[in-house]
N, C-alpha and C. Protein backbone atom coordinates (compact mmCIF):
# COMPACT_ATOMS: atom_id res chain seq x y z
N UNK A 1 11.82 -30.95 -17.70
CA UNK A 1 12.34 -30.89 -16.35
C UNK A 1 11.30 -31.55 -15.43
N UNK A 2 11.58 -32.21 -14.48
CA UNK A 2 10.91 -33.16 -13.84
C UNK A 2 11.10 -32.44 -12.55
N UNK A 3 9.96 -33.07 -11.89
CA UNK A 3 9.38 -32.46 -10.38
C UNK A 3 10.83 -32.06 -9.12
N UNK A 4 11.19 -33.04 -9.52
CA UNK A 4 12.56 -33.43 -8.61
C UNK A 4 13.00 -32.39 -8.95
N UNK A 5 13.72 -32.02 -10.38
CA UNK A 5 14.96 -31.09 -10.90
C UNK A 5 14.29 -29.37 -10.22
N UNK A 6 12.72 -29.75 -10.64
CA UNK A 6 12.71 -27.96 -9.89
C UNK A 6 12.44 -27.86 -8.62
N UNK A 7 12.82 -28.04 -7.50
CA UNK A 7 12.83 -28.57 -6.41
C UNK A 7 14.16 -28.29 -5.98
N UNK A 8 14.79 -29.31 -6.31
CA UNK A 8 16.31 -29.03 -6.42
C UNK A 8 16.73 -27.93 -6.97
N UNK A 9 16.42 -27.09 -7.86
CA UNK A 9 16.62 -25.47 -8.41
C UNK A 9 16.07 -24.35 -7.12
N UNK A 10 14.93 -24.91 -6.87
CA UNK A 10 14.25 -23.72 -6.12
C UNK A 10 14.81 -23.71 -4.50
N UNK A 11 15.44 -25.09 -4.17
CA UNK A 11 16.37 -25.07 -2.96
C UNK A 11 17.35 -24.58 -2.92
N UNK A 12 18.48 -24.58 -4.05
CA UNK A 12 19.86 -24.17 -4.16
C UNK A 12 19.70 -22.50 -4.36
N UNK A 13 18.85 -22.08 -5.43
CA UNK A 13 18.60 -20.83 -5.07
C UNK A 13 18.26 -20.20 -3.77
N UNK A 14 17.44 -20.78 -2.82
CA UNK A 14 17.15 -20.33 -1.57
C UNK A 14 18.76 -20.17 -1.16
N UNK A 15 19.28 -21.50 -0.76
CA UNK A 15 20.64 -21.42 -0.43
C UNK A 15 21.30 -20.13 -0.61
N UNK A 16 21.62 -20.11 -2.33
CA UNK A 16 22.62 -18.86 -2.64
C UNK A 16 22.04 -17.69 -2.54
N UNK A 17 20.73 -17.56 -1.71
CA UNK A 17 20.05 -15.85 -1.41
C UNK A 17 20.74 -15.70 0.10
N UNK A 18 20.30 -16.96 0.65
CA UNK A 18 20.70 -17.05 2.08
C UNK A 18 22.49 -16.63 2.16
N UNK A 19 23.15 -17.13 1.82
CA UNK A 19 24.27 -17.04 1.66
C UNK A 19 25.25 -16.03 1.06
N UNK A 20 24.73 -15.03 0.46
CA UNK A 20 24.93 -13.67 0.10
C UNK A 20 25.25 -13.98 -1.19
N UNK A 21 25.38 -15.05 -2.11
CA UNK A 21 26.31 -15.26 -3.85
C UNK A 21 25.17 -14.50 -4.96
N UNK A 22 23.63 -14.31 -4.30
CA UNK A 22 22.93 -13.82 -5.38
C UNK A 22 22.52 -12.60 -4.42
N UNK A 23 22.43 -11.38 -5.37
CA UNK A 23 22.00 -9.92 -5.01
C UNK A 23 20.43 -10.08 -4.27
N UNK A 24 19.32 -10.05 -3.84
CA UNK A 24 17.96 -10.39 -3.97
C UNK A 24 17.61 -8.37 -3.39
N UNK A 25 17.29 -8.28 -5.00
CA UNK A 25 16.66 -6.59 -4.52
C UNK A 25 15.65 -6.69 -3.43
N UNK A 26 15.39 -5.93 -2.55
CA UNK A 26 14.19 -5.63 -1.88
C UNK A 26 13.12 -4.99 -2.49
N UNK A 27 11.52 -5.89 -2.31
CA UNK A 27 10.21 -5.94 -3.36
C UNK A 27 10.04 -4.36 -2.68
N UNK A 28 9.47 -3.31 -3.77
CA UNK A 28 9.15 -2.40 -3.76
C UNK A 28 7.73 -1.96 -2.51
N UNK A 29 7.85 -1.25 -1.75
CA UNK A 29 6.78 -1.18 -0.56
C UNK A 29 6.36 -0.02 -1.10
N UNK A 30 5.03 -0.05 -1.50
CA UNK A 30 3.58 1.22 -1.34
C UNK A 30 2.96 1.38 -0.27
N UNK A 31 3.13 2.47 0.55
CA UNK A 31 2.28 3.10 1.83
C UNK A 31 1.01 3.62 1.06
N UNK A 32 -0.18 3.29 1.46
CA UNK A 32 -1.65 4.20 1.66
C UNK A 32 -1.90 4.42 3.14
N UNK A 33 -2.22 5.56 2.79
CA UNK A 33 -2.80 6.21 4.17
C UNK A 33 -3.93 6.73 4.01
N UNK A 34 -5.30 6.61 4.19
CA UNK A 34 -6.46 6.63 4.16
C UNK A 34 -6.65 7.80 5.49
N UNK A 35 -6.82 8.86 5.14
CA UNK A 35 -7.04 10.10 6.49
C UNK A 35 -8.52 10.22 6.49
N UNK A 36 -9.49 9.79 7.49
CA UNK A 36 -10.40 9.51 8.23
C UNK A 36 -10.89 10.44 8.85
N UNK A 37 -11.77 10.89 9.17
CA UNK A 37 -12.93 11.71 10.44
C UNK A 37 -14.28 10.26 10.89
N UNK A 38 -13.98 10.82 12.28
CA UNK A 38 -15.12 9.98 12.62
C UNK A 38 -16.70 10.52 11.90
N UNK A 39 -17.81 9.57 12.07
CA UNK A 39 -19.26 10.14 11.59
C UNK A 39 -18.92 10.13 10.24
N UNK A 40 -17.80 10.30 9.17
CA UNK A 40 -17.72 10.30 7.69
C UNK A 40 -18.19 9.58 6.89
N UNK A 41 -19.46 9.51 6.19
CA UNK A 41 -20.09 8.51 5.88
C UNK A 41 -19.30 7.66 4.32
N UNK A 42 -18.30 8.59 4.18
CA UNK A 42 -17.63 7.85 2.90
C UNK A 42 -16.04 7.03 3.23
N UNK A 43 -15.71 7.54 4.08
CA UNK A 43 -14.39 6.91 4.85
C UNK A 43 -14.29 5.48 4.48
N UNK A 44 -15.31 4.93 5.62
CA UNK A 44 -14.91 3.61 5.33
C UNK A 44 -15.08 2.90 3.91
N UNK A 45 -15.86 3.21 2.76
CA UNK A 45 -16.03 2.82 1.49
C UNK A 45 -14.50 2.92 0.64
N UNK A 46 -13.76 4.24 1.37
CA UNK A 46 -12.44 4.44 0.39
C UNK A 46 -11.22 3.80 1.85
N UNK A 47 -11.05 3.15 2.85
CA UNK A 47 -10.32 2.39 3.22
C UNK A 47 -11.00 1.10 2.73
N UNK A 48 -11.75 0.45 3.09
CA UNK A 48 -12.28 -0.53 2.11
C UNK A 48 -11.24 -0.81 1.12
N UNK A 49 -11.35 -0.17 0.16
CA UNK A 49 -10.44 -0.11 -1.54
C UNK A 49 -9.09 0.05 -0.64
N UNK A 50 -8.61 0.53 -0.29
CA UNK A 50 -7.61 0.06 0.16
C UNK A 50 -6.95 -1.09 0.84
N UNK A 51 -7.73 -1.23 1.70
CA UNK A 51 -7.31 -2.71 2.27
C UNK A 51 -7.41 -4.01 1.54
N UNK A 52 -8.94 -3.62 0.24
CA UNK A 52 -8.57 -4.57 -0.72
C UNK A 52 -7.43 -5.02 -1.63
N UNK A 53 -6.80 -3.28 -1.80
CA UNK A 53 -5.43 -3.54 -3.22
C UNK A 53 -4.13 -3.88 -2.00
N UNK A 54 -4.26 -3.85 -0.45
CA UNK A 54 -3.20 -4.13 0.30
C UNK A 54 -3.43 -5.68 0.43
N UNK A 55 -4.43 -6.47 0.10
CA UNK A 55 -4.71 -7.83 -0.09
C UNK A 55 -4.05 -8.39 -1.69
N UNK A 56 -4.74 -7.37 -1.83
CA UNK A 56 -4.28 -8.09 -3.78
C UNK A 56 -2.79 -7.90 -4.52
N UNK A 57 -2.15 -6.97 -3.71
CA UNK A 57 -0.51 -6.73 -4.10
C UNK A 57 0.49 -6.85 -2.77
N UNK A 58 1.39 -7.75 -2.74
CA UNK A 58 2.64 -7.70 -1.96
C UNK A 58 3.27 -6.58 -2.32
N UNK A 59 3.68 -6.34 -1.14
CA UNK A 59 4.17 -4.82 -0.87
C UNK A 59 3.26 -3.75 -0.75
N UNK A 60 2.31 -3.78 -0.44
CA UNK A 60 1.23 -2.76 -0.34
C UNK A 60 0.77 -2.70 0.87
N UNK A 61 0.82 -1.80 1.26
CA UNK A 61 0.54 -1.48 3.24
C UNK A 61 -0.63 -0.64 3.31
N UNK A 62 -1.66 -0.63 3.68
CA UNK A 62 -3.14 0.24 3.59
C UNK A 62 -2.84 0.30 5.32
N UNK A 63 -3.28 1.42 5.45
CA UNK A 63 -3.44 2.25 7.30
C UNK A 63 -4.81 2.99 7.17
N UNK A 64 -5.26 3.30 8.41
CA UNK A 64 -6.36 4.40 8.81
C UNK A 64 -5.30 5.58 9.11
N UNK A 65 -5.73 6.55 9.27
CA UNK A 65 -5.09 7.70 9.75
C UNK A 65 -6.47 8.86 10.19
N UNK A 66 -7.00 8.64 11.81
CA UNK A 66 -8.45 9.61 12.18
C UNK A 66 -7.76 10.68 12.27
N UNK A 67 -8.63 11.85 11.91
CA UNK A 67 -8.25 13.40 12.62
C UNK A 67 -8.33 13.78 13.55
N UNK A 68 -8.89 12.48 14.53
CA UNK A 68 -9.49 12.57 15.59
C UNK A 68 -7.98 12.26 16.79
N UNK A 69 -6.82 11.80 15.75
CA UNK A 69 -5.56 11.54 16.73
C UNK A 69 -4.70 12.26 16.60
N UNK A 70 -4.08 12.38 17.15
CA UNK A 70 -2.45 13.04 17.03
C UNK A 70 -2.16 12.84 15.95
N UNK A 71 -1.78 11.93 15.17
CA UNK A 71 -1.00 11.51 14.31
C UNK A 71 -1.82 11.99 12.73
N UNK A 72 -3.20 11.60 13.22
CA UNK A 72 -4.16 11.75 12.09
C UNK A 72 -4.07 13.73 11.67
N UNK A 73 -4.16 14.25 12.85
CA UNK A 73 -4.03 15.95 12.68
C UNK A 73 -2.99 16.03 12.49
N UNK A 74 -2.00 15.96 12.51
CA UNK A 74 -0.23 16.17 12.01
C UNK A 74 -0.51 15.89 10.87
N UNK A 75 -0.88 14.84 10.19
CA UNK A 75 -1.22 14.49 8.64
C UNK A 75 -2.03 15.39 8.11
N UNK A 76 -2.74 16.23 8.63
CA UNK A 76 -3.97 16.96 7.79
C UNK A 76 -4.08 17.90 7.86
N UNK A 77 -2.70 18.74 8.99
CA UNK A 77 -1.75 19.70 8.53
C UNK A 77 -0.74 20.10 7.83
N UNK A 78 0.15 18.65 7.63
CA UNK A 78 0.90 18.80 6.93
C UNK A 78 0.73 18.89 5.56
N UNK A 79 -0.20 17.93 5.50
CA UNK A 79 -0.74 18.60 3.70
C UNK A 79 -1.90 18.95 3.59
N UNK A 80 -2.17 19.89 4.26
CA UNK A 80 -2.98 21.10 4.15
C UNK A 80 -4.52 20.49 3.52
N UNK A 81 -4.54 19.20 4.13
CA UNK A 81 -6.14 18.68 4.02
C UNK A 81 -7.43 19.30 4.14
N UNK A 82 -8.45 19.57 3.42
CA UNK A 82 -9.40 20.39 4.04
C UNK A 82 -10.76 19.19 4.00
N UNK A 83 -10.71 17.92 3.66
CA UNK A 83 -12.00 17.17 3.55
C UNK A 83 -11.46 15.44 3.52
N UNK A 84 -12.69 14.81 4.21
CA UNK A 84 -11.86 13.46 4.24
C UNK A 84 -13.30 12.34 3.52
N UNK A 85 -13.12 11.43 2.65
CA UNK A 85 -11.50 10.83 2.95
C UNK A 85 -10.60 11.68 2.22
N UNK A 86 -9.00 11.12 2.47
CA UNK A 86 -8.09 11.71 1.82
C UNK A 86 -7.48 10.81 1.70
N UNK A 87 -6.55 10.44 0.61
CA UNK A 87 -5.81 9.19 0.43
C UNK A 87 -4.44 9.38 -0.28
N UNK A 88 -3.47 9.34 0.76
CA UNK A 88 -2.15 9.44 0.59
C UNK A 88 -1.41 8.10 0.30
N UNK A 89 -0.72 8.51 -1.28
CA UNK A 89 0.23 7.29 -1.84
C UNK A 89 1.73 7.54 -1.22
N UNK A 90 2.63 6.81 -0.62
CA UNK A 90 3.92 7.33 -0.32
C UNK A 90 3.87 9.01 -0.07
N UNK A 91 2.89 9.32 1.11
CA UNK A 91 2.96 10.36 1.59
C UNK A 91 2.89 11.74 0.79
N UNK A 92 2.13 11.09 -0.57
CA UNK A 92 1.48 12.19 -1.59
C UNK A 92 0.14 12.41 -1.66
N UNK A 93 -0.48 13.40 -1.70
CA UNK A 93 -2.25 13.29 -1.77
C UNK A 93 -2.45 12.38 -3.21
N UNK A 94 -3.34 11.85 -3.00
CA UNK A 94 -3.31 11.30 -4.61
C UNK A 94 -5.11 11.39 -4.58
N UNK A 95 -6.09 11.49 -3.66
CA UNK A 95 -7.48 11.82 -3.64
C UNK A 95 -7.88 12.41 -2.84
N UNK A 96 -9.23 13.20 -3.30
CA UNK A 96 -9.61 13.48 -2.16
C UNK A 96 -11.08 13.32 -2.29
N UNK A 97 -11.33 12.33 -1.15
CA UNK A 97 -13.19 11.86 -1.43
C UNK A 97 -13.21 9.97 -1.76
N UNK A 98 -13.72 9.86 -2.08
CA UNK A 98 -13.95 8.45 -2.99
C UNK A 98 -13.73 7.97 -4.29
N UNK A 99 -12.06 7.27 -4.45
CA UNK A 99 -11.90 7.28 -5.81
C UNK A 99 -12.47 6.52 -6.55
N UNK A 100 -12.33 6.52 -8.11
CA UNK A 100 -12.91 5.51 -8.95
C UNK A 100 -11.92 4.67 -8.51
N UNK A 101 -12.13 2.98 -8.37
CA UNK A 101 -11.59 1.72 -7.91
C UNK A 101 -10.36 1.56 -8.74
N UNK A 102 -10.49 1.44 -10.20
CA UNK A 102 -9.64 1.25 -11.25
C UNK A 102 -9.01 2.55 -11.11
N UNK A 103 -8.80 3.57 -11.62
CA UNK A 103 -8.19 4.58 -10.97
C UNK A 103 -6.84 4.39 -9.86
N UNK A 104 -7.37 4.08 -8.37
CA UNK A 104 -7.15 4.01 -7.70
C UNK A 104 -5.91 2.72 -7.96
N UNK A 105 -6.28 1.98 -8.59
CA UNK A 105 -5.67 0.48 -8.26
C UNK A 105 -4.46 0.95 -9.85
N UNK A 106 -4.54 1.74 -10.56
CA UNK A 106 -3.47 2.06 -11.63
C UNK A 106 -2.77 2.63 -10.52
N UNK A 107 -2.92 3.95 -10.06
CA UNK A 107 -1.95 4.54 -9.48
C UNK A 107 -1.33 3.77 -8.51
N UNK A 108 -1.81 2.81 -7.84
CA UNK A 108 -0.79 2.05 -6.79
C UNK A 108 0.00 1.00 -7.83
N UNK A 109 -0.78 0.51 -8.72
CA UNK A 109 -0.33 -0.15 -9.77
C UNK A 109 1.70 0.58 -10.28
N UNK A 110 1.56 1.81 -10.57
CA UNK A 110 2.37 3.12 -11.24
C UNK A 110 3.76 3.32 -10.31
N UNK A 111 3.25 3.12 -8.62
CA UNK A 111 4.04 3.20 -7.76
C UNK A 111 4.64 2.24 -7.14
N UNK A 112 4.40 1.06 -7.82
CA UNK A 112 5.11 -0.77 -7.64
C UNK A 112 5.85 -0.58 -8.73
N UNK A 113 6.10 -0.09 -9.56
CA UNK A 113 6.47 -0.39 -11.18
C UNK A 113 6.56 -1.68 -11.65
């Protein structure tokens, strides 16, 4: 197949996504939420790892979340947080503290399937 022919494939497909004739599932989205205290000397080391695997995988969304906000204390009541960091996968605890990297990058890995 020559340069031209896939070209011409990868246009007509655009076409028939645009056009409703092919299904196109929507790519699976992973939320991290990294729950924060200011002064935490490990915080930023475990958003870090996050914002890295939200670089290295489409569909992967890495956030801060301080205790220091509204939003951040609603989170760290609702699941009954007692130490940060804390690192919520699709709004599940999945750590608490500083994970191992690999670790970390299976389970987001687990939740893309």
């Amino acid at each position: 197949m020559d340069e031209l022919e896939i070209i011409r494939r990868k246009k007509m497909l655009e076409l028939m996504k645009r056009t409703g004739m092919i299904e196109v599932k929507p790519k699976k989205k992973v939320v991290i939420e990294v729950i924060t205290s200011p002064g935490c000397p490990y915080c930023p080391r475990a958003l870090g790892m996050a914002k890295e695997l939200e670089k290295k995988y489409e569909g992967v969304v890495a956030r801060e979340l301080s205790v220091s906000t509204p939003e951040g204390r609603r989170k760290a009541v609702e699941h009954n947080l007692l130490g940060t960091p804390t690192i919520l996968i699709d709004n599940n605890v999945e750590f608490v503290g500083v994970p191992d990297f690999a670790e970390f990058e299976k389970r987001v890995g687990e939740k893309l399937g």
